[in-house]
Protein backbone atom coordinates (compact mmCIF):
# COMPACT_ATOMS: atom_id res chain seq x y z
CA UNK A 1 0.00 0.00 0.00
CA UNK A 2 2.90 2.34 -0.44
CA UNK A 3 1.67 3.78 -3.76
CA UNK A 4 -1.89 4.67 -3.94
CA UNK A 5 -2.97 3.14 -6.93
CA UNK A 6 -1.35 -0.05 -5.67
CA UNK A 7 -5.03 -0.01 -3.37
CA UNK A 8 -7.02 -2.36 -4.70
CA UNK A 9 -10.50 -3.62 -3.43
CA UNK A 10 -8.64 -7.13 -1.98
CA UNK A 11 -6.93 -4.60 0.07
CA UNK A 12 -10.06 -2.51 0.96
CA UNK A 13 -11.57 -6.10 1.90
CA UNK A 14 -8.60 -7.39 4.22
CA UNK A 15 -8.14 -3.58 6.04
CA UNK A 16 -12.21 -3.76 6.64
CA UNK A 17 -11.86 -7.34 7.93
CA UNK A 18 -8.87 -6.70 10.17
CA UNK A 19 -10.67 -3.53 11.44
CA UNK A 20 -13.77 -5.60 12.71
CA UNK A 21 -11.54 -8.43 14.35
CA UNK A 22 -9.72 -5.27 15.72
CA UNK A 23 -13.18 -3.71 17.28
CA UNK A 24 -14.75 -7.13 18.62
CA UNK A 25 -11.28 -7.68 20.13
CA UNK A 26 -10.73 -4.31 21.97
CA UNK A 27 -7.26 -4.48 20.38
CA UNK A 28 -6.11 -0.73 20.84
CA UNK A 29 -2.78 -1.58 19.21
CA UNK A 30 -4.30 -2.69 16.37
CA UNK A 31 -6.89 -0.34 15.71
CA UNK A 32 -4.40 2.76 16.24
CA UNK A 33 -1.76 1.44 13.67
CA UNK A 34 -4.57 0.95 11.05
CA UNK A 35 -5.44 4.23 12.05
CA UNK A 36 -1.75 5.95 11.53
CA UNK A 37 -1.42 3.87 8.10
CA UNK A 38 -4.67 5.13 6.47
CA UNK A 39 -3.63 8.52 7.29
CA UNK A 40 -0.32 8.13 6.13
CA UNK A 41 -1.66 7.08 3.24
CA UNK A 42 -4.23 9.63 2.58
CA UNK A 43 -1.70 12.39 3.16
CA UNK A 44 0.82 10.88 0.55
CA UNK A 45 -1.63 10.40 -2.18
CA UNK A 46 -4.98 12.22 -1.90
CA UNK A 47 -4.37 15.36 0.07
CA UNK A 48 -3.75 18.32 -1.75
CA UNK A 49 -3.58 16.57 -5.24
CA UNK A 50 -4.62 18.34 -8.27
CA UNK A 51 -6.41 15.70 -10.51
CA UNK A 52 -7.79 12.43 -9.42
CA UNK A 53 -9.12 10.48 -11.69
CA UNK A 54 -12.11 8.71 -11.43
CA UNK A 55 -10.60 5.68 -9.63
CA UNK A 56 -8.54 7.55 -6.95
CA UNK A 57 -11.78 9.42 -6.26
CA UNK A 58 -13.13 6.73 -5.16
CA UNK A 59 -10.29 5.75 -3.64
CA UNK A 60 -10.41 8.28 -1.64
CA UNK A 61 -13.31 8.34 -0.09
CA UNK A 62 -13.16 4.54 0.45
CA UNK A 63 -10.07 5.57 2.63
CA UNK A 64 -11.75 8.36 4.40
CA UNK A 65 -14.71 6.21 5.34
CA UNK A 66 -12.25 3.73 6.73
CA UNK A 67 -10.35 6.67 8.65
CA UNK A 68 -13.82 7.65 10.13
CA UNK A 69 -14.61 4.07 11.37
CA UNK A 70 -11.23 3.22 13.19
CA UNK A 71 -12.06 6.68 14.69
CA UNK A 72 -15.48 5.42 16.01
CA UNK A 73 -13.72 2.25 16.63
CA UNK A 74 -11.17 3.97 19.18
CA UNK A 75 -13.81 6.27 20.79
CA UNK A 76 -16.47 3.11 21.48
CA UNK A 77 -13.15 1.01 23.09
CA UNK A 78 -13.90 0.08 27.08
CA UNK A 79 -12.00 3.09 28.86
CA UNK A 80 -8.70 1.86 29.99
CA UNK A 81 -9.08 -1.90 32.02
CA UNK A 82 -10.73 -0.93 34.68
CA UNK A 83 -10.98 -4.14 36.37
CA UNK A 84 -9.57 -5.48 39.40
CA UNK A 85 -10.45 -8.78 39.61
CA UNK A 86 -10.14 -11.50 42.97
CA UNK A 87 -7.81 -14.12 41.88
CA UNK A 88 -10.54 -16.36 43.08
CA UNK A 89 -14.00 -14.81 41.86
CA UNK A 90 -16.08 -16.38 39.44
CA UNK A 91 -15.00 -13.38 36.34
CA UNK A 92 -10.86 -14.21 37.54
CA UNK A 93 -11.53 -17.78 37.45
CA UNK A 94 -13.91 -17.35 34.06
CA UNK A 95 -10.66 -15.16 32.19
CA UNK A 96 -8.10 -17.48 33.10
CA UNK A 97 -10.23 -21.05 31.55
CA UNK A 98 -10.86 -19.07 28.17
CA UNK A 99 -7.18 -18.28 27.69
CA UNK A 100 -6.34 -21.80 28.32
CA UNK A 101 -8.85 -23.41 26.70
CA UNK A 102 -10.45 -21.13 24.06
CA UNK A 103 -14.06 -21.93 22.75
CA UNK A 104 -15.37 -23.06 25.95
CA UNK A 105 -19.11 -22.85 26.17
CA UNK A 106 -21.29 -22.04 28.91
CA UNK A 107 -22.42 -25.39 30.22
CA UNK A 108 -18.41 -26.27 30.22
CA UNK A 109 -17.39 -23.26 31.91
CA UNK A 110 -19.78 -23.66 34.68
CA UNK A 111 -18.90 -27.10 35.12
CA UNK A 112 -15.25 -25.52 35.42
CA UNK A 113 -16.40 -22.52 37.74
CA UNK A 114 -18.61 -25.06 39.58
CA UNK A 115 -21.53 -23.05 39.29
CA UNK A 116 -24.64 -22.80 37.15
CA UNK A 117 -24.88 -21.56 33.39
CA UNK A 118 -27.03 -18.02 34.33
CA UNK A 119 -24.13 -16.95 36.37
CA UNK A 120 -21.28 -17.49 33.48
CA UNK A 121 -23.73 -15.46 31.35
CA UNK A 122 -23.78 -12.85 34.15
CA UNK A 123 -20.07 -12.87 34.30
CA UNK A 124 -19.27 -13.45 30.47
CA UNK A 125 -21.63 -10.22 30.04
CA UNK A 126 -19.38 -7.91 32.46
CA UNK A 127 -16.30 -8.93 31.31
CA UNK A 128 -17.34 -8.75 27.67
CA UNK A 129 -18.55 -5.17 28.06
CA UNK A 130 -14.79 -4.62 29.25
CA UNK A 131 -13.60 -5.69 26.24
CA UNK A 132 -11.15 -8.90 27.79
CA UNK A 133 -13.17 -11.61 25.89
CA UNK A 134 -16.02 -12.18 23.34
CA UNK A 135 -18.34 -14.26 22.64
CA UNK A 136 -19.17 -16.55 19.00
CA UNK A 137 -21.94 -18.94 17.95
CA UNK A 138 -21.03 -22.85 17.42
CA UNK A 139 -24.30 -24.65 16.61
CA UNK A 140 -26.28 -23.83 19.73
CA UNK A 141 -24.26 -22.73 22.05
CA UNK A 142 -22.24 -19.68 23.00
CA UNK A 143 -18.49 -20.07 22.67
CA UNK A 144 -15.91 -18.07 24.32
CA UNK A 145 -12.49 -16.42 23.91
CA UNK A 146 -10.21 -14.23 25.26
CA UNK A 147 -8.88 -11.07 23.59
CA UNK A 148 -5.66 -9.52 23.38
CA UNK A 149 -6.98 -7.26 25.94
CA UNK A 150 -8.02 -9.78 28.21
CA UNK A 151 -4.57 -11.74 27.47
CA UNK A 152 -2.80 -8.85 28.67
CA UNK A 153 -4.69 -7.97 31.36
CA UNK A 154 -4.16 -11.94 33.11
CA UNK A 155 -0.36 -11.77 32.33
CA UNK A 156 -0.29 -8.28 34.30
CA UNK A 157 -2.66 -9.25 36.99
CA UNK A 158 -0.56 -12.45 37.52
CA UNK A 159 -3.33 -14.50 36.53
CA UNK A 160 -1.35 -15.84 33.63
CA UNK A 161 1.80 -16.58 32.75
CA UNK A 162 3.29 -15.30 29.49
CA UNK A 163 4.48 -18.60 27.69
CA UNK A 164 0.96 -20.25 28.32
CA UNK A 165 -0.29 -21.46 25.27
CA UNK A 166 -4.06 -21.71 24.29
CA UNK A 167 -6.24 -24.99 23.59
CA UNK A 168 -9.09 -24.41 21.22
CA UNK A 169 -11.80 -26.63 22.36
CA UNK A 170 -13.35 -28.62 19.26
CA UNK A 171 -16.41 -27.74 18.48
CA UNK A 172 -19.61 -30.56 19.27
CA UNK A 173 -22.12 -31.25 16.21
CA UNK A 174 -24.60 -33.99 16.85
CA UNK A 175 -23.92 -36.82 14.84
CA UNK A 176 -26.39 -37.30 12.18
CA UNK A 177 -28.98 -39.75 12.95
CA UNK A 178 -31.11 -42.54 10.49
CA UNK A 179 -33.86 -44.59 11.58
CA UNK A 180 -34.59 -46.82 14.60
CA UNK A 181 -30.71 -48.38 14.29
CA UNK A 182 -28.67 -44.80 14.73
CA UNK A 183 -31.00 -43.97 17.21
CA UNK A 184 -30.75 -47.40 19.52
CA UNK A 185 -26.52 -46.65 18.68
CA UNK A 186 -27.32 -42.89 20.27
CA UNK A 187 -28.35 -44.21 23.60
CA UNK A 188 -26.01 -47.01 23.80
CA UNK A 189 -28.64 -49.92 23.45
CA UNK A 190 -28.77 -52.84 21.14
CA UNK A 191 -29.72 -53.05 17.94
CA UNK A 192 -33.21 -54.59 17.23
CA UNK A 193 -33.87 -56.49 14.12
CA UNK A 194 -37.62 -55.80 12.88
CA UNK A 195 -40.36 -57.97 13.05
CA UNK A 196 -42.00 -59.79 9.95
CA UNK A 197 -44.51 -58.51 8.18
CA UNK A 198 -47.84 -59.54 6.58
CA UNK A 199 -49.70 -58.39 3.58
CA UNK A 200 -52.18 -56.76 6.22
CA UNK A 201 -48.88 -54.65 7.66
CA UNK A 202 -49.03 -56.32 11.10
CA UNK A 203 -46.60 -58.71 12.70
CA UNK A 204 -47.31 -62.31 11.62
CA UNK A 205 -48.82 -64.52 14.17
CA UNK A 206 -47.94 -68.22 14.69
CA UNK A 207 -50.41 -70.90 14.23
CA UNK A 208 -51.74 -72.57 17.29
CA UNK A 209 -51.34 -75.97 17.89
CA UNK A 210 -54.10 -78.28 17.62
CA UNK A 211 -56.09 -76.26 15.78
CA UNK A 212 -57.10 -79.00 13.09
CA UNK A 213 -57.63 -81.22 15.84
CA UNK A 214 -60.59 -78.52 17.57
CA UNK A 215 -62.28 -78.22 15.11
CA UNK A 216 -62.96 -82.05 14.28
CA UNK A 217 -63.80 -83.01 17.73
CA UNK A 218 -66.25 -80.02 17.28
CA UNK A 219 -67.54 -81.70 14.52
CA UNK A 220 -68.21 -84.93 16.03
CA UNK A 221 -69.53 -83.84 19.03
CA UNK A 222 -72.21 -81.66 17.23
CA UNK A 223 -73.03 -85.09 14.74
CA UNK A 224 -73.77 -87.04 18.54
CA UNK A 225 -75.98 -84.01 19.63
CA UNK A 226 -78.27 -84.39 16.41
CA UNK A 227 -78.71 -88.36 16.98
CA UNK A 228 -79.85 -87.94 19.95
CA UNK A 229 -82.40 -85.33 19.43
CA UNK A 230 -82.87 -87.46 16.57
């Protein structure tokens, strides 16, 4: 980006990108150097030029719109960390297991905390609107990280230490499910072959025994009932 009509829109794509990871992070650093290099640029190339052509014009204003939005970025940054956290409290506690394990999700980190999942969304809430961690979607549940911020902050507090590295905790999907046989699998039972069918849909039912045999005795004892009325 050192001459300005090296600024294509991949590069207009990757600044707005880095910009929005920047703001959902609360990364100062990052956001200020962005800052510094769009104005740097604009002063180079687009202040006090004669001519633009069409291109650069738009240019331009593309860059000034960017300028304008790392401003807003900066201004709408948590004031300074003020935080002071018990080594011990649930939001201490709830810091450290998302830099160690990133991605956790509420019913993990409450099994971590040892408490219940409406106070880690208490606590993710405060510490999120300090700008230390933030907060993604995985299927249906919340999944949590820790900023640059929020790294900083644990390594100063004494909460971390600075060669700790990160787990990212993979992300659950429920395994896809067909019929009667993936669903007997799900719950850890058996497998159950089905029963035979008859043209009538229902299960087929052996014959009883004897049944030939019934129905001559009936016979013959219905032929000695008619003699004898006979």
């Amino acid at each position: 980006m050192e001459h300005g009509k090296g600024v294509g829109d991949g590069h207009f794509s990757a600044l707005g990108m880095l910009i929005t990871d920047a703001s959902l992070c609360a990364d100062e650093p990052a956001l200020i150097e962005v800052q510094d290099g769009l104005q740097w640029l604009f002063r180079t190339h687009y202040l006090d030029v004669p001519a633009l052509d069409g291109d650069q014009r738009e240019q331009r204003g593309r860059i000034l719109g960017l300028i304008d939005t790392v401003h807003w970025a900066l201004r709408r940054l948590p004031s300074g960390l003020q935080l002071s956290l018990h080594p011990n409290g649930h939001a201490a506690r709830f810091l450290v297991a998302v830099a160690r394990r990133q991605g956790m999700s509420n019913k993990e980190l409450a099994a971590e905390l040892g408490t219940d999942e409406t106070e880690i969304s208490r606590v993710g809430r405060k510490l999120l609107a300090a700008g230390v961690v933030w907060r993604r979607k995985e299927w249906r549940h919340n999944a949590w990280d820790i900023t640059p911020r929020g790294r900083q902050y644990a390594e100063t507090a004494g909460l971390l230490q600075k060669d700790e590295v990160a787990v990212r905790v993979p992300a659950e999907h429920p395994a896809p499910r067909e019929g009667a046989r993936a669903e007997a699998d799900a719950h850890g039972l058996p497998g159950e072959a089905p029963e035979p069918r008859g043209r009538s849909g229902r299960g087929a039912r052996p014959e009883p025994q004897g049944r030939e045999e019934g129905r001559r005795a009936q016979g013959r004892s219905r032929r000695s009932e008619e003699r004898g009325q006979g």
